[in-house]
Protein backbone atom coordinates (compact mmCIF):
# COMPACT_ATOMS: atom_id res chain seq x y z
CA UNK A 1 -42.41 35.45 16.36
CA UNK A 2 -42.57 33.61 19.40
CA UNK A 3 -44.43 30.21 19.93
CA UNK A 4 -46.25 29.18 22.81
CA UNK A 5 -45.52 25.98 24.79
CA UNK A 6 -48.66 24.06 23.83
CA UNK A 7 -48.68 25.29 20.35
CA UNK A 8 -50.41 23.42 17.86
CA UNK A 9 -48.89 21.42 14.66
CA UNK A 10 -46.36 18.79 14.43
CA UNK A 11 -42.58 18.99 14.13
CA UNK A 12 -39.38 16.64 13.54
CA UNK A 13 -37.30 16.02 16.19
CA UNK A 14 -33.84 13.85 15.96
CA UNK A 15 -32.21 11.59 18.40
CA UNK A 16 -28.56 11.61 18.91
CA UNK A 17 -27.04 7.91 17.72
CA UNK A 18 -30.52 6.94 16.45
CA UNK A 19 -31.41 5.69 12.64
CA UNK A 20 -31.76 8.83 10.22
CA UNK A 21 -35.78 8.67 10.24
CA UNK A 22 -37.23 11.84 11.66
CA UNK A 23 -39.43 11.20 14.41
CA UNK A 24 -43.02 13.23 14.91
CA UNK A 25 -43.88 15.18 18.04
CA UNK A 26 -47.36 17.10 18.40
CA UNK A 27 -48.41 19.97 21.28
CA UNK A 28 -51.88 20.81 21.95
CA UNK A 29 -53.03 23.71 19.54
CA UNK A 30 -53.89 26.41 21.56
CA UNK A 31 -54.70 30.15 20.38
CA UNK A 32 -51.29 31.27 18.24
CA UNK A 33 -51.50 32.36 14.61
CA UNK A 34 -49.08 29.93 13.85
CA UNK A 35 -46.06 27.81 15.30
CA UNK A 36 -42.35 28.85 14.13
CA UNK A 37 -41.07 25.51 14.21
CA UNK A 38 -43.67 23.99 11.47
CA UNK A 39 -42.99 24.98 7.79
CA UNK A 40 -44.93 28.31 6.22
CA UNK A 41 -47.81 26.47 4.66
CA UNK A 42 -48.33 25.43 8.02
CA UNK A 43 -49.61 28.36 8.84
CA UNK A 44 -52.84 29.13 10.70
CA UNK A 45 -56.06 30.94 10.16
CA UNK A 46 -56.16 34.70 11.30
CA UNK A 47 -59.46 33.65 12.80
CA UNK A 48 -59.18 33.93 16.31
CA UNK A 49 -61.05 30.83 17.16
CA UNK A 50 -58.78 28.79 14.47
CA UNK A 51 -57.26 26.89 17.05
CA UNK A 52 -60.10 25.94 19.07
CA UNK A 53 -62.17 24.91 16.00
CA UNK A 54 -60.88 22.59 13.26
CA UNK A 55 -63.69 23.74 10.73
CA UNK A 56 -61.75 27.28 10.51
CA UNK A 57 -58.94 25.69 9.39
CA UNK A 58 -57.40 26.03 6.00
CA UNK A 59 -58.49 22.49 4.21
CA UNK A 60 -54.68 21.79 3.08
CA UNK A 61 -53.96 22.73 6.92
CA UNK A 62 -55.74 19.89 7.79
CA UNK A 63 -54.57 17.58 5.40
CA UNK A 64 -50.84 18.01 6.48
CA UNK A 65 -52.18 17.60 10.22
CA UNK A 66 -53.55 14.45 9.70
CA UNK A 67 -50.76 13.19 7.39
CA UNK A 68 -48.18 14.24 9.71
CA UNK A 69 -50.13 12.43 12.31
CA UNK A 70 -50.79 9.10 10.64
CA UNK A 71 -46.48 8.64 11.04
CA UNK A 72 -46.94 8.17 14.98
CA UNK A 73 -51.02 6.52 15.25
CA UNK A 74 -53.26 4.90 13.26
CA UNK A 75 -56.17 6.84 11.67
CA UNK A 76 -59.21 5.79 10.36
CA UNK A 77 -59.38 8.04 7.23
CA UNK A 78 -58.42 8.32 3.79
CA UNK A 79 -56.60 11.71 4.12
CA UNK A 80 -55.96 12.40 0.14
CA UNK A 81 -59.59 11.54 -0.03
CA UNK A 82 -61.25 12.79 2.82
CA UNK A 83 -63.00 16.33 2.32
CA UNK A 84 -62.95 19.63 4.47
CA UNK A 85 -65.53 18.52 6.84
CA UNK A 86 -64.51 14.80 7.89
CA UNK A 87 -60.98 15.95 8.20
CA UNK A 88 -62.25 18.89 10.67
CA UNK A 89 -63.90 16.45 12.71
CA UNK A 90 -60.79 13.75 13.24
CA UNK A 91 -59.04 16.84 13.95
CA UNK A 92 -60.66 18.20 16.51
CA UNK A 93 -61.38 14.95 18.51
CA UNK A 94 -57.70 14.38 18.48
CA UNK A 95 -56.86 17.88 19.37
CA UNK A 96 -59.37 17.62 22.97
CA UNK A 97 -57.62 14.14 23.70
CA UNK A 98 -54.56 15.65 23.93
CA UNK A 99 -55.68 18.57 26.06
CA UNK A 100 -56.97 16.02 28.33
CA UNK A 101 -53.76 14.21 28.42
CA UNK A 102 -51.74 17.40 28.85
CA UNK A 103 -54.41 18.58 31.49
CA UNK A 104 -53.78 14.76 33.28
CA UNK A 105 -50.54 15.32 33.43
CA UNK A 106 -50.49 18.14 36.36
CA UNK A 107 -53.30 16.13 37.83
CA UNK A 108 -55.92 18.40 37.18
CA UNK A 109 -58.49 16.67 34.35
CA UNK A 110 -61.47 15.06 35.21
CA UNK A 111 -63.30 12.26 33.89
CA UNK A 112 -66.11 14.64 32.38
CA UNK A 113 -63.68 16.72 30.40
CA UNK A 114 -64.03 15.12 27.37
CA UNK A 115 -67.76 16.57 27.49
CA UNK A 116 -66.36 19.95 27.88
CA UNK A 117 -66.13 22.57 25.01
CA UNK A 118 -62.97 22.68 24.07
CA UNK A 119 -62.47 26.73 24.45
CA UNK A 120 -63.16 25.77 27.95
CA UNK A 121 -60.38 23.09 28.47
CA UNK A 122 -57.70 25.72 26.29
CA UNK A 123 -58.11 28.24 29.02
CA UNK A 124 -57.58 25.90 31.41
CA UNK A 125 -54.55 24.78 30.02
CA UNK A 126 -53.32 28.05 29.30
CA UNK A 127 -53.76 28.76 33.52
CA UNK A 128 -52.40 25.12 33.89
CA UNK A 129 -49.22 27.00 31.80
CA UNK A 130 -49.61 29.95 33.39
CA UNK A 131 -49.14 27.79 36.64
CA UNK A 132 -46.30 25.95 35.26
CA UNK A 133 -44.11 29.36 34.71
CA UNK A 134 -44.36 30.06 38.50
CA UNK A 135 -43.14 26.66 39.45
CA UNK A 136 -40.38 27.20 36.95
CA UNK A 137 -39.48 30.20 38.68
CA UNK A 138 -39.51 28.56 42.18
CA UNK A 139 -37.23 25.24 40.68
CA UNK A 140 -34.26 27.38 40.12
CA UNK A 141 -34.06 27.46 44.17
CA UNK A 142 -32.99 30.84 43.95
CA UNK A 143 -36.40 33.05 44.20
CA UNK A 144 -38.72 31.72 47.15
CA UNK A 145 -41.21 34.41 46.45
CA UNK A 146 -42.91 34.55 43.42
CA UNK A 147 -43.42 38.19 42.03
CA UNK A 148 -47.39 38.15 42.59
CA UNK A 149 -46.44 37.81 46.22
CA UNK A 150 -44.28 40.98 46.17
CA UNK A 151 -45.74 44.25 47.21
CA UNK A 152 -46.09 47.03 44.53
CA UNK A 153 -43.06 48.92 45.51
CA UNK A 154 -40.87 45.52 45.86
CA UNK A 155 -42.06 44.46 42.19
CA UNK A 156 -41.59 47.63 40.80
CA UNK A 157 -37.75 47.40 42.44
CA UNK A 158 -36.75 44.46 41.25
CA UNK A 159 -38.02 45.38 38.05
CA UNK A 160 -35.88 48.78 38.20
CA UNK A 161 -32.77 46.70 39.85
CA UNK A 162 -33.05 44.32 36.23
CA UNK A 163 -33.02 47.48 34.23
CA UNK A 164 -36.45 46.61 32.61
CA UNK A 165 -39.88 48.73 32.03
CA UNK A 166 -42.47 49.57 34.96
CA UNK A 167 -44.90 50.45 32.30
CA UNK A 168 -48.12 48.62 32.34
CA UNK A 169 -50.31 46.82 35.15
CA UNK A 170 -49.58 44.52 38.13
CA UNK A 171 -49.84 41.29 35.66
CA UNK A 172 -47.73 42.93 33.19
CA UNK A 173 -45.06 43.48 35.37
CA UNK A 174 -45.23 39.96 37.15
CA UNK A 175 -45.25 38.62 33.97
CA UNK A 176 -41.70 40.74 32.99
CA UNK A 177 -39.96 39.62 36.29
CA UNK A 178 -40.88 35.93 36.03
CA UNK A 179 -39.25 36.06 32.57
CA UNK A 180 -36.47 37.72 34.45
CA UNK A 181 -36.18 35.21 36.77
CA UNK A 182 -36.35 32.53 34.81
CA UNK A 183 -33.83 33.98 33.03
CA UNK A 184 -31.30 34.14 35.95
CA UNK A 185 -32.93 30.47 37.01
CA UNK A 186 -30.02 27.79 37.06
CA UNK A 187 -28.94 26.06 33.72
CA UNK A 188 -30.14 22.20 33.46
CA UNK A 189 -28.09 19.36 34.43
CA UNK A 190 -28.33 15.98 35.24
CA UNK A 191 -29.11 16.72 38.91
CA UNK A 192 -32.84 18.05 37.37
CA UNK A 193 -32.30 22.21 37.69
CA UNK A 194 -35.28 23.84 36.08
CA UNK A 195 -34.81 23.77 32.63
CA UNK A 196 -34.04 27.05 31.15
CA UNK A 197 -30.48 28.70 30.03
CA UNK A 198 -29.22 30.82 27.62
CA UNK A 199 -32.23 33.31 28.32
CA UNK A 200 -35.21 31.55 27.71
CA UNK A 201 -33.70 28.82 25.24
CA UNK A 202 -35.20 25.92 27.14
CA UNK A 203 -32.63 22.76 27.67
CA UNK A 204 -33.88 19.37 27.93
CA UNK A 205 -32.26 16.22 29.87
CA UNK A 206 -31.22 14.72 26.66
CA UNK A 207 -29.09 17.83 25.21
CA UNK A 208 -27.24 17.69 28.38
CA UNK A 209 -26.86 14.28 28.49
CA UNK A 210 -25.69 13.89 24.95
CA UNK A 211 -22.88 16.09 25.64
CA UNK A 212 -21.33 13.93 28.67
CA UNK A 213 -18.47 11.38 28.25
CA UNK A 214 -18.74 7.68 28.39
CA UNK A 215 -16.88 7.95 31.96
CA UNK A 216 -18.87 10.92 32.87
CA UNK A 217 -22.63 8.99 31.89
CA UNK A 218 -21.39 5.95 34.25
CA UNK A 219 -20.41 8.54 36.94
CA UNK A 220 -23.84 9.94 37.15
CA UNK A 221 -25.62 6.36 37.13
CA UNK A 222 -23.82 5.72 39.62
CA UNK A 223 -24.78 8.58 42.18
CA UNK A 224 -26.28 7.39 45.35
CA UNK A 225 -29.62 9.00 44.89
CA UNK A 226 -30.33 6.84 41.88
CA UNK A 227 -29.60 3.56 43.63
CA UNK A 228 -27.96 1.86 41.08
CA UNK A 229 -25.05 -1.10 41.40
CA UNK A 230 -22.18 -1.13 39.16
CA UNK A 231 -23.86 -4.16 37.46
CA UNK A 232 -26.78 -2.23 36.40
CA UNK A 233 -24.77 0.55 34.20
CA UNK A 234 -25.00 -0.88 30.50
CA UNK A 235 -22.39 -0.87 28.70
CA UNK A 236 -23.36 0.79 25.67
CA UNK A 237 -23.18 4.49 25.29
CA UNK A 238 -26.80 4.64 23.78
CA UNK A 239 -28.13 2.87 26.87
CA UNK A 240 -26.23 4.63 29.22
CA UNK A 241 -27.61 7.83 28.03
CA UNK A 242 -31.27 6.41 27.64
CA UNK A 243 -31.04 5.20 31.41
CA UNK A 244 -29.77 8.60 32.61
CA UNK A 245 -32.43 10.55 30.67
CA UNK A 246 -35.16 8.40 32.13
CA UNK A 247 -34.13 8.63 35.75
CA UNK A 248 -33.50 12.41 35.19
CA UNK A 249 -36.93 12.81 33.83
CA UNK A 250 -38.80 11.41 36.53
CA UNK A 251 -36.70 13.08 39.33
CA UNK A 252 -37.63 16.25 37.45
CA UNK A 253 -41.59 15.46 36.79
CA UNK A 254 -41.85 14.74 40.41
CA UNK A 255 -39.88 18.12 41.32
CA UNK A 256 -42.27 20.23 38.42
CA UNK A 257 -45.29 18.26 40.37
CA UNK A 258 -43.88 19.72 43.92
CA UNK A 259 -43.05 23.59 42.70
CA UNK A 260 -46.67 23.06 40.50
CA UNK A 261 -48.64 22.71 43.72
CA UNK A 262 -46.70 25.22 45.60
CA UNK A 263 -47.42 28.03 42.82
CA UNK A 264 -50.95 26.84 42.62
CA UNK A 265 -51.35 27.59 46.35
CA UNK A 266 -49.74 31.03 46.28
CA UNK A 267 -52.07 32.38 43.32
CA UNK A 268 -55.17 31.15 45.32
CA UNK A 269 -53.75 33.40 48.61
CA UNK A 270 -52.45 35.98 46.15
CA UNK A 271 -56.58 35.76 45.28
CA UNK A 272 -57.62 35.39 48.66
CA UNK A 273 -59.43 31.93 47.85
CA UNK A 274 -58.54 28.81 50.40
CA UNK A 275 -55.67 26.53 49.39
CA UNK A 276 -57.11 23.35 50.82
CA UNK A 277 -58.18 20.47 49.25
CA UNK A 278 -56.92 17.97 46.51
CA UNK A 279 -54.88 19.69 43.57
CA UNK A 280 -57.73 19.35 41.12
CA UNK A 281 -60.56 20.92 43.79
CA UNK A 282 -57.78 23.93 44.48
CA UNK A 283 -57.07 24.20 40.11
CA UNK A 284 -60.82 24.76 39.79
CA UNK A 285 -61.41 27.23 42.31
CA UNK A 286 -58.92 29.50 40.99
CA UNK A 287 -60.34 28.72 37.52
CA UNK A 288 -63.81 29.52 38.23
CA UNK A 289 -62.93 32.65 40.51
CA UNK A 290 -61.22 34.06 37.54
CA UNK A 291 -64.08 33.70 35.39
CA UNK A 292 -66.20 35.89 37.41
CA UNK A 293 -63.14 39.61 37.26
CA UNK A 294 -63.54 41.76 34.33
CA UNK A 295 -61.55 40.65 32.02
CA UNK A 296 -59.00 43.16 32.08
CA UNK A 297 -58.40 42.02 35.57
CA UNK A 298 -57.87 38.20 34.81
CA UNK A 299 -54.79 36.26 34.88
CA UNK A 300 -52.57 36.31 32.49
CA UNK A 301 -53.31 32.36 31.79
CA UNK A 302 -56.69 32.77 30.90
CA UNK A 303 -58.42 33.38 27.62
């Protein structure tokens, strides 16, 4: 099975040269039947509202949540204790905070989200996604037209070229070449590329970082564009590779930020809709004009 991005649960994650206690990560729950990386009894409700509503959530579901989450924040509730309905209710205000924060993160929350239902602020995240993927596509700096640009015929050729179905509709097959794409998209190094190698196995700053030399770490501190003196490259391996992972995350947030706003503007003119404006005024107009197509004619990022 495959798991979304912003799929729900927690997960263990370990740090290369770091103590032997497992660390706790959460992702927004969004609508998946369950996430691959948690453990089976993990797994979530058939209901197809489970993830938008804590209260259709199995009780011992819950209970592992919350537990999980007490390792990272503190919670006000007894969670051996605490029955279906209390534990529903932490739940779910934790799970809309960190919607919000994901939604912040692109720039495109406002300060009356928190008031919002929170079916409305999963499809918005799941465009924000949706968004996300085309700026993915456009980071590899190999593909400066996204395929909801292309005409029919030029979709359907690339598609043909990459040996891979024409069966289905115009988002279908977008959909198919972006995956294509960011297939073919450049493998991630410490100069920020976009992320994705090995076909869509997707490679963060730290696994590349981890497998660099101690001379080849104080090589890449030491590149112009970071600005750095010879003084300022620790001498520790750990802190050398901590430094380098920070700097390379922020040169890539601020690239994901740029390609983000370029693929927001080319799905409003793929839509027809104006592309002025600040990035949260231009997020919601393509939000609320896909509200009003039949739904078999909405994007693939919406609900």
């Amino acid at each position: 099975p495959k798991a979304g991005s912003a799929a729900g649960g927690a997960r263990s994650t370990g740090k290369k040269g770091a103590s032997n206690k497992k660390r706790i990560s959460f992702g927004t729950p969004m609508i998946h039947n369950f996430d691959v990386m948690s453990p089976a009894r993990r797994r979530r409700p058939e209901a197809d509202d489970a993830a938008l509503d804590a209260e259709k959530q199995e009780t011992e579901a819950l209970r592992v949540e919350l537990q999980c989450r007490k390792e990272e924040e503190e919670l006000n509730i007894d969670v051996e204790k605490a029955d279906h309905k209390s534990m529903a209710k932490v739940v779910n205000s934790i799970w809309t905070r960190d919607q919000i924060a994901l939604l912040k993160q692109r720039g495109v929350a406002w300060d009356t989200d928190k008031k919002l239902p929170r079916r409305e602020l999963a499809s918005r995240l799941q465009l924000m996604e949706a968004i996300e993927r085309k700026g993915d596509v456009l980071m590899s700096g190999e593909y400066a037209t996204l395929p909801d640009q292309m005409e029919m015929g030029a979709l359907v050729k690339e598609l043909k070229k990459r040996r891979i179905t024409t069966e289905g509709d115009r988002r279908t097959l977008e959909m198919r070449l972006e995956d294509a794409l960011l297939k073919e998209g450049s493998r991630f190094d410490v100069r920020g590329e976009d992320g994705y190698a090995f076909g869509r196995h997707s490679v963060s700053a730290r696994n590349v970082i981890e497998e660099l030399t101690m001379g080849e770490l104080r090589q890449q501190l030491l590149l112009p564009h970071w600005g750095l003196s010879k003084d300022h490259v620790p001498k520790k391996r750990n802190d050398r590779e901590d430094l380098l992972e920070k700097l390379v995350n922020e040169e890539l947030d601020k690239r994901k930020s740029v390609a983000f706003d370029l693929a927001l503007d080319n799905m409003l003119s793929s839509y027809g809709l104006a592309n002025n404006g600040p990035k949260r005024e231009r997020f919601m107009r393509l939000c609320d004009h896909l509200k009003t197509l039949p739904k078999g004619a909405q994007h693939e990022g919406q609900l």
